[in-house]
PDB file of N, CA and C in Angstrom:
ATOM      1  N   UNK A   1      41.559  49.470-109.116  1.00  0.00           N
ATOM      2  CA  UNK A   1      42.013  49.268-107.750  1.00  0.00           C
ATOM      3  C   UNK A   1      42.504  47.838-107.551  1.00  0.00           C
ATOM      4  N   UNK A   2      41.924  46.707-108.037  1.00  0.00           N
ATOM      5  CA  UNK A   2      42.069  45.550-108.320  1.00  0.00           C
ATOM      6  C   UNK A   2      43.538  44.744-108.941  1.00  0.00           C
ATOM      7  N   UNK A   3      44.074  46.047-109.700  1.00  0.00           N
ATOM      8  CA  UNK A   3      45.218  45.806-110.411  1.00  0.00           C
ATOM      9  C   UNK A   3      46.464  46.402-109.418  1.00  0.00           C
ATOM     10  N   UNK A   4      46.195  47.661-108.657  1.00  0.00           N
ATOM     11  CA  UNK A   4      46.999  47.618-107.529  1.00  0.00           C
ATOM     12  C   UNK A   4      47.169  47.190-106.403  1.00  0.00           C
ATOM     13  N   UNK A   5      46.104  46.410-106.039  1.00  0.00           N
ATOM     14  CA  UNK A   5      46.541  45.207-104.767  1.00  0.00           C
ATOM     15  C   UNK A   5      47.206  44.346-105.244  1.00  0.00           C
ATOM     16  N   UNK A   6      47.201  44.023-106.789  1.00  0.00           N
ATOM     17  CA  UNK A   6      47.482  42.787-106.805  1.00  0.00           C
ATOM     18  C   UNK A   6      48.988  43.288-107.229  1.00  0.00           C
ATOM     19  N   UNK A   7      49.670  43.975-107.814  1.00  0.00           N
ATOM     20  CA  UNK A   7      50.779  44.367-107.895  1.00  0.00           C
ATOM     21  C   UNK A   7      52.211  44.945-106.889  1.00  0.00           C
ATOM     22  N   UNK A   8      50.554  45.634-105.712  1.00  0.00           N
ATOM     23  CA  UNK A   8      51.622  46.085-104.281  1.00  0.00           C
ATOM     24  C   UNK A   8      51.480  44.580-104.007  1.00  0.00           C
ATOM     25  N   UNK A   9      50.864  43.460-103.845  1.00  0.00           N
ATOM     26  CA  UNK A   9      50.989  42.331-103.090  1.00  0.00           C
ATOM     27  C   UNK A   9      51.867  41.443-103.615  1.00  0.00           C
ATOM     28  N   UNK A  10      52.246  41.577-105.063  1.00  0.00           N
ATOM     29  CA  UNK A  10      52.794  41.203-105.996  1.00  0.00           C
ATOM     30  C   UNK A  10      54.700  41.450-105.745  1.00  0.00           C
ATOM     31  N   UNK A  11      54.897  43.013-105.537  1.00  0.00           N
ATOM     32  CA  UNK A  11      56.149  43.705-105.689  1.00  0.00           C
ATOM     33  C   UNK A  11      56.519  43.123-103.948  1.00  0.00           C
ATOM     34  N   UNK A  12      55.388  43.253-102.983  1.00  0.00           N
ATOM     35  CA  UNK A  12      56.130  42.787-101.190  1.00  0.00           C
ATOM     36  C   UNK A  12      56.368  41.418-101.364  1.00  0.00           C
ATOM     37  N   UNK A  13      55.600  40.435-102.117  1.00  0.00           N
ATOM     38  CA  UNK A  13      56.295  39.232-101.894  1.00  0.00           C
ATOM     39  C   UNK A  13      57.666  39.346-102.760  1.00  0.00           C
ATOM     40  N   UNK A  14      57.685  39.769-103.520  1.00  0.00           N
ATOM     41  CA  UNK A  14      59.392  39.693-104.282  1.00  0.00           C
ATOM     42  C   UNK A  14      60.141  40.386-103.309  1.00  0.00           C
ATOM     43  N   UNK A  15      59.709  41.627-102.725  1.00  0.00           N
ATOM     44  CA  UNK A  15      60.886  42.179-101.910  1.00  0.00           C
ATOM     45  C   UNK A  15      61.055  41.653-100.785  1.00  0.00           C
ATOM     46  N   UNK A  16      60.094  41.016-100.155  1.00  0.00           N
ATOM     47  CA  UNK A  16      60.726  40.152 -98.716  1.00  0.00           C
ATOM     48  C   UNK A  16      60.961  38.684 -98.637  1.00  0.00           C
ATOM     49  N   UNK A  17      61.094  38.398-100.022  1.00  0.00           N
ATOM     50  CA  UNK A  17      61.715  37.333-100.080  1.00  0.00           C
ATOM     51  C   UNK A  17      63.536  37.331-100.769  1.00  0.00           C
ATOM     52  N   UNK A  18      63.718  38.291-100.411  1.00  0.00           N
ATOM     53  CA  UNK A  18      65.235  38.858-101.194  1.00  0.00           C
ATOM     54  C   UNK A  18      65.967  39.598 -99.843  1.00  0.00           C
ATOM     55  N   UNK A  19      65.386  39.250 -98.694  1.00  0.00           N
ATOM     56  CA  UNK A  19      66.149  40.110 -97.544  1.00  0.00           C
ATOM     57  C   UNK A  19      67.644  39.823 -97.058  1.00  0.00           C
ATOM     58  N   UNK A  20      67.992  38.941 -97.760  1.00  0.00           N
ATOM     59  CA  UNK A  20      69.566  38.444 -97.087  1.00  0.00           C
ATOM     60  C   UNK A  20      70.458  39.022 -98.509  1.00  0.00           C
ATOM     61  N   UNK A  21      71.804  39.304 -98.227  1.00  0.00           N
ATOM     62  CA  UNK A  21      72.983  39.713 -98.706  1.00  0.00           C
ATOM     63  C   UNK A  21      73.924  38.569 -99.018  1.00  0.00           C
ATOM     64  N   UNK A  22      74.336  38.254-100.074  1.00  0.00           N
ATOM     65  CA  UNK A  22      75.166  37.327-100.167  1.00  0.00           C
ATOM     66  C   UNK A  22      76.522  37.897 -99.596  1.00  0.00           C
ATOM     67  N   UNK A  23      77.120  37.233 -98.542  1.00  0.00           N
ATOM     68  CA  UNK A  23      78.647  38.189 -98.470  1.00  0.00           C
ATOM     69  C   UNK A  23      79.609  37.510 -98.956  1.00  0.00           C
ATOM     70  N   UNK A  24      79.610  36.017 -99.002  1.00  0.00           N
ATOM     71  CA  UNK A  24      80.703  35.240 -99.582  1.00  0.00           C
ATOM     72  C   UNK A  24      80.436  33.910-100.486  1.00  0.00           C
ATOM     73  N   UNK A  25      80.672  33.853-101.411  1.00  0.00           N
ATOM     74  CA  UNK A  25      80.572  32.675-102.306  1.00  0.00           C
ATOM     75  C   UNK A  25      81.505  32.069-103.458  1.00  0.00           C
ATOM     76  N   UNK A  26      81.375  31.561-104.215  1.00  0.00           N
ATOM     77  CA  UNK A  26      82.533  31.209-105.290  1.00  0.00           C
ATOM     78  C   UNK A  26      82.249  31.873-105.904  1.00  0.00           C
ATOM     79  N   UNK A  27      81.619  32.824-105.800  1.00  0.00           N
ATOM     80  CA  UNK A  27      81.791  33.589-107.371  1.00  0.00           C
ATOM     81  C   UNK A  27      82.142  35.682-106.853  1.00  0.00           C
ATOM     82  N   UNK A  28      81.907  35.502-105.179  1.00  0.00           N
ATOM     83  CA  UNK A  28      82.278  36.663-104.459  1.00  0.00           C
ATOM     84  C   UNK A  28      84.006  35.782-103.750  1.00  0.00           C
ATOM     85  N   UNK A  29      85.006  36.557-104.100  1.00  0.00           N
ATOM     86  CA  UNK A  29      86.680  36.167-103.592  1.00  0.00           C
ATOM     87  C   UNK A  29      86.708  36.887-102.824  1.00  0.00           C
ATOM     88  N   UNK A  30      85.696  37.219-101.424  1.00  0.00           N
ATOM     89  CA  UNK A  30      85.999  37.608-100.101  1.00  0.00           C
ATOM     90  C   UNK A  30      86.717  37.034 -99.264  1.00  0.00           C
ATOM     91  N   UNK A  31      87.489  37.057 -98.385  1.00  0.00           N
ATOM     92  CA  UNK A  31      88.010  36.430 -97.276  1.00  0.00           C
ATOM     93  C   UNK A  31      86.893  36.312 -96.131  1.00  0.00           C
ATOM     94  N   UNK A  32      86.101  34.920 -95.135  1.00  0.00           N
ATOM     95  CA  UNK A  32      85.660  35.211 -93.773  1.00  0.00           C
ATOM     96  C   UNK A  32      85.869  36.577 -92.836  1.00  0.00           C
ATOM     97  N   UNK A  33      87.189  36.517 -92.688  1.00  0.00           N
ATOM     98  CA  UNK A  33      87.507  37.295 -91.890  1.00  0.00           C
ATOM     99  C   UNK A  33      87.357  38.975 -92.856  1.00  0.00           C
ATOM    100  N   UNK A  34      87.232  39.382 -93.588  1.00  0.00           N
ATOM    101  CA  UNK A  34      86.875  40.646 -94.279  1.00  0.00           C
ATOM    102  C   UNK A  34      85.207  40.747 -94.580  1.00  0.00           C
ATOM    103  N   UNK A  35      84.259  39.839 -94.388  1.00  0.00           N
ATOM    104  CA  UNK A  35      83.022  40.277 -94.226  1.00  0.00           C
ATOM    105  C   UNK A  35      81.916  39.750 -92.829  1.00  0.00           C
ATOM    106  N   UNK A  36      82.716  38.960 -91.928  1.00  0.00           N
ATOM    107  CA  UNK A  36      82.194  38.549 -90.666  1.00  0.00           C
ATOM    108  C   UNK A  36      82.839  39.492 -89.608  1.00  0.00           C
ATOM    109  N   UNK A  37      81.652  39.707 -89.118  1.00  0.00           N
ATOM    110  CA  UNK A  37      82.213  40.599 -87.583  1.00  0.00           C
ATOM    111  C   UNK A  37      81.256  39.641 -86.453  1.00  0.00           C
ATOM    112  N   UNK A  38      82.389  39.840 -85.093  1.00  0.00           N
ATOM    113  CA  UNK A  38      81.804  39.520 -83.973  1.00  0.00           C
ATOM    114  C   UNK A  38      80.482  40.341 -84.080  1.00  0.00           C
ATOM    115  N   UNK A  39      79.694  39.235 -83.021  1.00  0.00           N
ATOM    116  CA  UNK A  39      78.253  39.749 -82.706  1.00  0.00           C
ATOM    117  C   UNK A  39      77.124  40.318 -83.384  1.00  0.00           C
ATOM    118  N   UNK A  40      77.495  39.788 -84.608  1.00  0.00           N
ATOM    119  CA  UNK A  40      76.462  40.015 -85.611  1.00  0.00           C
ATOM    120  C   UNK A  40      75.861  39.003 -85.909  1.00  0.00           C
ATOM    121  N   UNK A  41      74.503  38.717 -86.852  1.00  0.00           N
ATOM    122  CA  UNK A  41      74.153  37.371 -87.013  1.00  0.00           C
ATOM    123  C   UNK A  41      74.298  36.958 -88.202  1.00  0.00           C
ATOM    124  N   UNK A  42      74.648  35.556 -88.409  1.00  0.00           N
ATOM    125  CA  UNK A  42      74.548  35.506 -89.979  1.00  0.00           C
ATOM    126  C   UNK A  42      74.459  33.919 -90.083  1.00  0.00           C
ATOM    127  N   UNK A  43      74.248  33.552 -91.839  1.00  0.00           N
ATOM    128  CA  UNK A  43      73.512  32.285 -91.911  1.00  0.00           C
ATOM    129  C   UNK A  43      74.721  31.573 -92.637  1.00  0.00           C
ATOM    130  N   UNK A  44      75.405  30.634 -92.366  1.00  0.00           N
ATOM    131  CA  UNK A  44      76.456  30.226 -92.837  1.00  0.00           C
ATOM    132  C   UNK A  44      75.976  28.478 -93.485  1.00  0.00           C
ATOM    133  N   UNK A  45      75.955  28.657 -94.959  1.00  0.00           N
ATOM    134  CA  UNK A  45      75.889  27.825 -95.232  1.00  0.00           C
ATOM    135  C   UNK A  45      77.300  26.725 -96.188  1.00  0.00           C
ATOM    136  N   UNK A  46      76.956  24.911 -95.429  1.00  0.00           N
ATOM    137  CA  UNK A  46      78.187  24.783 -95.717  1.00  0.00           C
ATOM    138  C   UNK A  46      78.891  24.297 -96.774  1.00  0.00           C
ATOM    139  N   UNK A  47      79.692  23.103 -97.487  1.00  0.00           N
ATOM    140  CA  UNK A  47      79.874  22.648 -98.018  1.00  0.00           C
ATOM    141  C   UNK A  47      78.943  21.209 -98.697  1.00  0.00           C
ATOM    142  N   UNK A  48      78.783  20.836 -97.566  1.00  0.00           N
ATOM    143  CA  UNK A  48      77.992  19.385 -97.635  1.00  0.00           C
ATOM    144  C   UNK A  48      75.955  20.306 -97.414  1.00  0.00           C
ATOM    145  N   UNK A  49      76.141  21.171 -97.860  1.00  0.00           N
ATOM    146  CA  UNK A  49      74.554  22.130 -97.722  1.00  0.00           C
ATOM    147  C   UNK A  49      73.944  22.389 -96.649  1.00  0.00           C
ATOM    148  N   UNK A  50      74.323  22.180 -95.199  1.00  0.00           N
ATOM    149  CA  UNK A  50      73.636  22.190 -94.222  1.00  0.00           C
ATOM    150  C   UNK A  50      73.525  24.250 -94.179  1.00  0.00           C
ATOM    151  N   UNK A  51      73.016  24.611 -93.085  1.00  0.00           N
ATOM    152  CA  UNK A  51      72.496  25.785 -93.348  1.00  0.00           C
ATOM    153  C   UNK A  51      72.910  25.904 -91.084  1.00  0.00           C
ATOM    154  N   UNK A  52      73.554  26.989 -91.202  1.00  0.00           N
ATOM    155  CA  UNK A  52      73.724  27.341 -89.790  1.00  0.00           C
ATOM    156  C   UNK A  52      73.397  28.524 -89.216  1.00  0.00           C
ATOM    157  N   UNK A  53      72.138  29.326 -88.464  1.00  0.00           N
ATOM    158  CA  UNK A  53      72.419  30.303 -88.234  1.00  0.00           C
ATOM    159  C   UNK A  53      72.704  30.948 -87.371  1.00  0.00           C
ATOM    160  N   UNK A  54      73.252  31.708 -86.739  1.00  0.00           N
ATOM    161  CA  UNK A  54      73.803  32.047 -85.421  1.00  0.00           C
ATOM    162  C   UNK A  54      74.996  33.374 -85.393  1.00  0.00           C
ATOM    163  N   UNK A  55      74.633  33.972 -83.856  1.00  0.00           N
ATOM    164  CA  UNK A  55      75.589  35.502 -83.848  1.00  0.00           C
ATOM    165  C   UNK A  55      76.828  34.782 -83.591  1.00  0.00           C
ATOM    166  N   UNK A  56      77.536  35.675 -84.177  1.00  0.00           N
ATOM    167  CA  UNK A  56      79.412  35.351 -83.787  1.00  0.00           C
ATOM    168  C   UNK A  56      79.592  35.936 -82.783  1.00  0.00           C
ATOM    169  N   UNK A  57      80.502  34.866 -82.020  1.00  0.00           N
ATOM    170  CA  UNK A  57      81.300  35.276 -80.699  1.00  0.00           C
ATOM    171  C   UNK A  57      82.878  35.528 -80.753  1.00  0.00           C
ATOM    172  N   UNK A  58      83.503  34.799 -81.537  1.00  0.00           N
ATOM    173  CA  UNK A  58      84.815  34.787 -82.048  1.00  0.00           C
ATOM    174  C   UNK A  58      84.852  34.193 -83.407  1.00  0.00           C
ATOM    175  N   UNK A  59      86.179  34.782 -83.876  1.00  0.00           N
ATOM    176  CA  UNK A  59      87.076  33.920 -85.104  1.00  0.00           C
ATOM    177  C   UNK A  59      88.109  34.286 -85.158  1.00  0.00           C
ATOM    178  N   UNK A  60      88.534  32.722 -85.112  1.00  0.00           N
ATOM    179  CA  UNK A  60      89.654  32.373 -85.277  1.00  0.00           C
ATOM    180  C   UNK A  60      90.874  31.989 -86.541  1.00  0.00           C
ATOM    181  N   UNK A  61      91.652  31.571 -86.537  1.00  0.00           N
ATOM    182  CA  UNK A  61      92.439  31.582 -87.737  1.00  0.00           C
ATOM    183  C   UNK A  61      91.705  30.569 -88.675  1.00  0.00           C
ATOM    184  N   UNK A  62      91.384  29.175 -87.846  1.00  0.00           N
ATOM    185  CA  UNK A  62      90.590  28.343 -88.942  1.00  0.00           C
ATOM    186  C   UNK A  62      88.952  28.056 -88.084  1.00  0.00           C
ATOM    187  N   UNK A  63      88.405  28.447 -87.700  1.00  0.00           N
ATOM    188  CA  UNK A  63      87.213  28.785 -87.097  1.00  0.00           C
ATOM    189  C   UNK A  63      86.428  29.776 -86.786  1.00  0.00           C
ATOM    190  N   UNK A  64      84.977  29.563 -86.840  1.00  0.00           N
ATOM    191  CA  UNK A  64      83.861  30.080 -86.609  1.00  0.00           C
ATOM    192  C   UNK A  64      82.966  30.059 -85.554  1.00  0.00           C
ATOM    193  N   UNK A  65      83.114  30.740 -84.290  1.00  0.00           N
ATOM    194  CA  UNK A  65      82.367  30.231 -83.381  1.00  0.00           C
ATOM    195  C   UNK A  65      81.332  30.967 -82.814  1.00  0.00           C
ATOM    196  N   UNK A  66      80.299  30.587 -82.816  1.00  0.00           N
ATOM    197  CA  UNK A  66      79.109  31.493 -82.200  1.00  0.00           C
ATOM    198  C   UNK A  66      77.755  30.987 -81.199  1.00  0.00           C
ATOM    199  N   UNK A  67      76.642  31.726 -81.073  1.00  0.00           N
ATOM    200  CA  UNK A  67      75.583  30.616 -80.465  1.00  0.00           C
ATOM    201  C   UNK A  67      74.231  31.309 -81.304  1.00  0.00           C
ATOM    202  N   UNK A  68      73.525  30.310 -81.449  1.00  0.00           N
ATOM    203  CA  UNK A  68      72.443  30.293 -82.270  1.00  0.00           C
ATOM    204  C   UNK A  68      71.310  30.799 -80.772  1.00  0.00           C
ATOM    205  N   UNK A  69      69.999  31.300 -81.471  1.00  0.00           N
ATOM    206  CA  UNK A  69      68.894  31.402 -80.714  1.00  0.00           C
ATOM    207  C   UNK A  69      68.853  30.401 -79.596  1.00  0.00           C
ATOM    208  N   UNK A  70      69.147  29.225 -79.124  1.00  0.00           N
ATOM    209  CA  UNK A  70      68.691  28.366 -78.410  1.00  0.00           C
ATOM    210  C   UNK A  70      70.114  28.046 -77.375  1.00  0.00           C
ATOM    211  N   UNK A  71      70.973  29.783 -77.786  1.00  0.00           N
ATOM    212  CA  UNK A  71      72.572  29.428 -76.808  1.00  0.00           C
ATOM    213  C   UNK A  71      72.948  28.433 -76.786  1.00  0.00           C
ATOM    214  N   UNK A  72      72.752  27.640 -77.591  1.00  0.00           N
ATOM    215  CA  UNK A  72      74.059  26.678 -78.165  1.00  0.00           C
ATOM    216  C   UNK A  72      75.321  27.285 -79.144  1.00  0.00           C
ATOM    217  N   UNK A  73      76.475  26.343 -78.405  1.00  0.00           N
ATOM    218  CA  UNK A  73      77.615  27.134 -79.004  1.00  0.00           C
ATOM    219  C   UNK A  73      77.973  25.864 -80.001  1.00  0.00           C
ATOM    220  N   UNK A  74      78.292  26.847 -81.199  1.00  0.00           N
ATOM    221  CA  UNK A  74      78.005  26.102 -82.661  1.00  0.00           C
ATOM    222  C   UNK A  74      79.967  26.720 -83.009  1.00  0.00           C
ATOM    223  N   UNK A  75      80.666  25.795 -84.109  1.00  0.00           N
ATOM    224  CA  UNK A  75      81.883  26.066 -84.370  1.00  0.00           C
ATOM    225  C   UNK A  75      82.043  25.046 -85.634  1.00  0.00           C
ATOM    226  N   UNK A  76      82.228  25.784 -86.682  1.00  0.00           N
ATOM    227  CA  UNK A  76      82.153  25.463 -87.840  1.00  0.00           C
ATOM    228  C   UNK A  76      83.648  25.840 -88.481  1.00  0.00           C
ATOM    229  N   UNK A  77      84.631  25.168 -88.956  1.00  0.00           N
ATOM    230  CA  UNK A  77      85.514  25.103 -89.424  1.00  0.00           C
ATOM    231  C   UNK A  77      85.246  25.711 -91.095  1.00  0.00           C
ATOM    232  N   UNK A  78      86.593  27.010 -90.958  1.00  0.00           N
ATOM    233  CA  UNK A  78      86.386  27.895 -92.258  1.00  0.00           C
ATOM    234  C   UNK A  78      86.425  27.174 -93.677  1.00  0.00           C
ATOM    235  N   UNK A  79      87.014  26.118 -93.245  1.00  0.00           N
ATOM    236  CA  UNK A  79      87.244  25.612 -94.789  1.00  0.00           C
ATOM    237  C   UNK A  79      85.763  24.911 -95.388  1.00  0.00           C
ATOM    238  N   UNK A  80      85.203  24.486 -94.756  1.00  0.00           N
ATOM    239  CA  UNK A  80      83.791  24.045 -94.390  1.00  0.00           C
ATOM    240  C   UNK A  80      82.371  25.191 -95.010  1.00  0.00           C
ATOM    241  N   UNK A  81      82.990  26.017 -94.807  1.00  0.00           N
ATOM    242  CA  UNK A  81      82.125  27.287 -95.536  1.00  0.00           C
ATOM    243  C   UNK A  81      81.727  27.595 -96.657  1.00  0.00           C
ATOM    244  N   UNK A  82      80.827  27.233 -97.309  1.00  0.00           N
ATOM    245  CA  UNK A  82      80.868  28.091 -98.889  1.00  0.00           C
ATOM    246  C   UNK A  82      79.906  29.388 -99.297  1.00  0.00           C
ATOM    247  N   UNK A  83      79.002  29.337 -98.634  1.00  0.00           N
ATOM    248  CA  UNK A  83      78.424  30.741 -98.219  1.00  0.00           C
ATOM    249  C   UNK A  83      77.735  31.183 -97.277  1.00  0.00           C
ATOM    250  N   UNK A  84      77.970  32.607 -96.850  1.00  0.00           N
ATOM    251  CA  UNK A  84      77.674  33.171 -95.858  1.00  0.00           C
ATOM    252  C   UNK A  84      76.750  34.468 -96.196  1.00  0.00           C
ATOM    253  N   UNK A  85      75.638  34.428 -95.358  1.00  0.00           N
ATOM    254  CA  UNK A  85      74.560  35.180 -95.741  1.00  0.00           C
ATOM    255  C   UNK A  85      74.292  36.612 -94.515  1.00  0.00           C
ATOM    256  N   UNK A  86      73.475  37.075 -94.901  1.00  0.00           N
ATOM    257  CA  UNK A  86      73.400  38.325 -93.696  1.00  0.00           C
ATOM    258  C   UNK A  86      71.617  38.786 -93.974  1.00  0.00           C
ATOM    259  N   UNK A  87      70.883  38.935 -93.354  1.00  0.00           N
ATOM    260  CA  UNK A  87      69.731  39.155 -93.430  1.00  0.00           C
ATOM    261  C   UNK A  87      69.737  40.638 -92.899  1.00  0.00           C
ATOM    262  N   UNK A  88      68.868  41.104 -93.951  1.00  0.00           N
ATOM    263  CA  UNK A  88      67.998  42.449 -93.846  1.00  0.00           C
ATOM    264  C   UNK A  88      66.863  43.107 -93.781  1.00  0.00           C
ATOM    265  N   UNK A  89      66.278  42.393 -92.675  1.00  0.00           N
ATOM    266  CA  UNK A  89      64.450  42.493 -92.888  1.00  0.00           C
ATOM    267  C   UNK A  89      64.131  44.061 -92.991  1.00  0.00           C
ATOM    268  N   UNK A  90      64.623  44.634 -91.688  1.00  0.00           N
ATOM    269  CA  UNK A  90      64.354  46.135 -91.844  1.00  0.00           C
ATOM    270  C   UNK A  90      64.078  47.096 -92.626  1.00  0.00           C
ATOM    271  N   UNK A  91      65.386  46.631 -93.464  1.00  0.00           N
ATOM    272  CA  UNK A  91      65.806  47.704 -94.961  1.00  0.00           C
ATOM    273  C   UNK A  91      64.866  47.201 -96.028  1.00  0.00           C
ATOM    274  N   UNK A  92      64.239  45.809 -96.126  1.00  0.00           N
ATOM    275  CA  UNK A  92      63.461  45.178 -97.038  1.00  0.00           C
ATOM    276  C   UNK A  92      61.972  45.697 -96.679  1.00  0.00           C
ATOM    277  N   UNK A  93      61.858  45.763 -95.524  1.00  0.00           N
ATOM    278  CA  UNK A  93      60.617  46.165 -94.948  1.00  0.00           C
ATOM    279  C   UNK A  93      60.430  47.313 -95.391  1.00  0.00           C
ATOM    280  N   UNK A  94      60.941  48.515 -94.963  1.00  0.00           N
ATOM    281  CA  UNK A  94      60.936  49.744 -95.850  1.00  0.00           C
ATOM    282  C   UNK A  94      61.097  50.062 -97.393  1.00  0.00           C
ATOM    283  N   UNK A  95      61.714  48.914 -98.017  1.00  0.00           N
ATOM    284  CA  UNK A  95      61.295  48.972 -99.283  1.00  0.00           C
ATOM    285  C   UNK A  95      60.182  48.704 -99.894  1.00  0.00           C
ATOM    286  N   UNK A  96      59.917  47.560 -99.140  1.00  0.00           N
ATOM    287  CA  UNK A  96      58.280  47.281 -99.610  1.00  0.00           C
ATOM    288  C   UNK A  96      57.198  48.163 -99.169  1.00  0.00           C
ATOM    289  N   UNK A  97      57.508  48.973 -98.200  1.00  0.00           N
ATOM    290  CA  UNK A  97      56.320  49.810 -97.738  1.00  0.00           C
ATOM    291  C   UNK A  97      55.949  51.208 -99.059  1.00  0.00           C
ATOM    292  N   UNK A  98      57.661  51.136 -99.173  1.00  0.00           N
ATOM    293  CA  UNK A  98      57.462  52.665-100.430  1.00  0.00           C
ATOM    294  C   UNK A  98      56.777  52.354-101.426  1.00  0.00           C
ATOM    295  N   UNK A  99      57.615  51.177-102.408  1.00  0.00           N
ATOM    296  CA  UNK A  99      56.662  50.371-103.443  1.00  0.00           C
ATOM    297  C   UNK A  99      55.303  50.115-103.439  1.00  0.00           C
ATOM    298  N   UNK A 100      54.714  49.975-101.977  1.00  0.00           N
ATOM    299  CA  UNK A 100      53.185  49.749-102.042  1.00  0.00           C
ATOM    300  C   UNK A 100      52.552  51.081-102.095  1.00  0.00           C
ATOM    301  N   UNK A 101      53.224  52.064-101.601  1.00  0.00           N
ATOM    302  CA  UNK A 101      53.299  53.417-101.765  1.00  0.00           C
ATOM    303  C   UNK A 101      52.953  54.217-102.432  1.00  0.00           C
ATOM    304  N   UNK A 102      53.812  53.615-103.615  1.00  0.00           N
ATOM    305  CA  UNK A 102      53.822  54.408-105.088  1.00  0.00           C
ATOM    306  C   UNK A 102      53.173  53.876-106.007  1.00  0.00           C
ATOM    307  N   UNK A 103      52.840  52.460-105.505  1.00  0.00           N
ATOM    308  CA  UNK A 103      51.972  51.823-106.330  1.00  0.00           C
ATOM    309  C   UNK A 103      50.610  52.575-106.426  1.00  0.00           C
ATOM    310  N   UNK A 104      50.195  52.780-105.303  1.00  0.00           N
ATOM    311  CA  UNK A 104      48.950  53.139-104.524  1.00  0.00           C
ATOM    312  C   UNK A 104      48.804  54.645-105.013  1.00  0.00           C
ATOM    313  N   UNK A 105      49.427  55.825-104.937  1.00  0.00           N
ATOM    314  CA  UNK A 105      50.006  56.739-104.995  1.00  0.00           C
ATOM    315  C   UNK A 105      49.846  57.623-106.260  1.00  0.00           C
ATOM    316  N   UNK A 106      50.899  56.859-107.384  1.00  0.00           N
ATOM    317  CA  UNK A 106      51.383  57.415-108.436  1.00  0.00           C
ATOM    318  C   UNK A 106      49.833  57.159-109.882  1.00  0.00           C
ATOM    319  N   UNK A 107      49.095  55.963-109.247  1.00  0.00           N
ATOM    320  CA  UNK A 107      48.231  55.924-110.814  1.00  0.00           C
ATOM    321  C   UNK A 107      47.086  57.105-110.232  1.00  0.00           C
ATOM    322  N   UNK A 108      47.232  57.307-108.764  1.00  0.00           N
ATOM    323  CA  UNK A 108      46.008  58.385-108.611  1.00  0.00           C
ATOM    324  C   UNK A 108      46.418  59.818-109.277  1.00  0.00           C
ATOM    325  N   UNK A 109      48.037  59.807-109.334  1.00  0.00           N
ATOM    326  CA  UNK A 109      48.359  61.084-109.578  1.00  0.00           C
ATOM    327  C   UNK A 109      48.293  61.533-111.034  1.00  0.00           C
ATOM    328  N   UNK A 110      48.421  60.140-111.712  1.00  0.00           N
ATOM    329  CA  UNK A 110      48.435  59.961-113.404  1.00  0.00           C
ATOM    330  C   UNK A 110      46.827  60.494-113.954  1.00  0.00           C
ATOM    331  N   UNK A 111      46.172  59.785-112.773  1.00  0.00           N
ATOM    332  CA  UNK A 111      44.692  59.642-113.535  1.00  0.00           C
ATOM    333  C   UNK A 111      43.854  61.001-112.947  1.00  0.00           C
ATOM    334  N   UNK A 112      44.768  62.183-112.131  1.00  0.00           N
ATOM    335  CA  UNK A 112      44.301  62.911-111.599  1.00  0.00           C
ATOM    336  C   UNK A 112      43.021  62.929-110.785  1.00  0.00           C
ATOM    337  N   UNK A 113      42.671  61.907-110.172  1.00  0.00           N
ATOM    338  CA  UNK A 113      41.712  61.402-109.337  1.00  0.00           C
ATOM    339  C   UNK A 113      42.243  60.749-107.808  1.00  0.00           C
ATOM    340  N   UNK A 114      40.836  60.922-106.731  1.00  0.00           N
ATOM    341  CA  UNK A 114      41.677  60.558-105.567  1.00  0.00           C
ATOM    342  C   UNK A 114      42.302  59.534-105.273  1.00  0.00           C
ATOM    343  N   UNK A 115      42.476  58.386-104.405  1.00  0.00           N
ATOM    344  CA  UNK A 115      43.201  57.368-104.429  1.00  0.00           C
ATOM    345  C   UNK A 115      42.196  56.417-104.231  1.00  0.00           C
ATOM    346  N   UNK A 116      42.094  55.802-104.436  1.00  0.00           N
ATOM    347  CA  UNK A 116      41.448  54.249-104.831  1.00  0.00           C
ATOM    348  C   UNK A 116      39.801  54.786-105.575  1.00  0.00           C
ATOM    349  N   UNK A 117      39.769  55.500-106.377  1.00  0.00           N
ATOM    350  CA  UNK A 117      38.676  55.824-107.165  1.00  0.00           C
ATOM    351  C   UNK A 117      38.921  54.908-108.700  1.00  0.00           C
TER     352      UNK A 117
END
């Protein structure tokens, strides 16, 4: 039992620490405008490393404009961009729930005994 706490506790910290999507980087040749949509949120990090996060309100031909949690309106120039992130707690959340799942689950079914025996 000892070996599956420590493995479901093991597999949720790897999976909720992996909740964001890379959508654009140097090594992804996306365009801004082909993976940012209004009113969504996302973490735009920049050239010089600063880290921005905030929902989009518009974009523009060479801009990014949105407001972060604290409704400040934030506008970050595209060229300025080198990656842009998208977080997925939800979908991560439900992954980790199955994994602890089957962790929990599958050695009872192996060892034909009930669950945590």
């Amino acid at each position: 039992m000892k070996k599956i706490i420590t493995n479901a506790s093991l597999c949720s910290i790897i999976l909720l620490n992996s909740c964001t999507s890379t959508l654009l980087s140097s090594k992804k040749q996306n365009t801004i405008d082909a993976v940012v949509q209004k009113n969504n949120t996302y973490t735009f990090i920049k050239t010089d490393g600063t880290k921005e996060t905030f929902r989009v309100t518009s974009i523009s031909d060479d801009k990014v404009t949105g407001q972060n949690t604290a409704e400040k309106t934030i506008e970050i120039d595209k060229n300025q961009i080198s990656e842009i992130k998208k977080s997925n707690t939800a979908g991560t959340v439900l992954i980790a729930v199955g994994v602890i799942a089957a962790a929990i689950v599958i050695p009872a079914y192996v060892k034909n005994k009930p669950v945590g025996q």
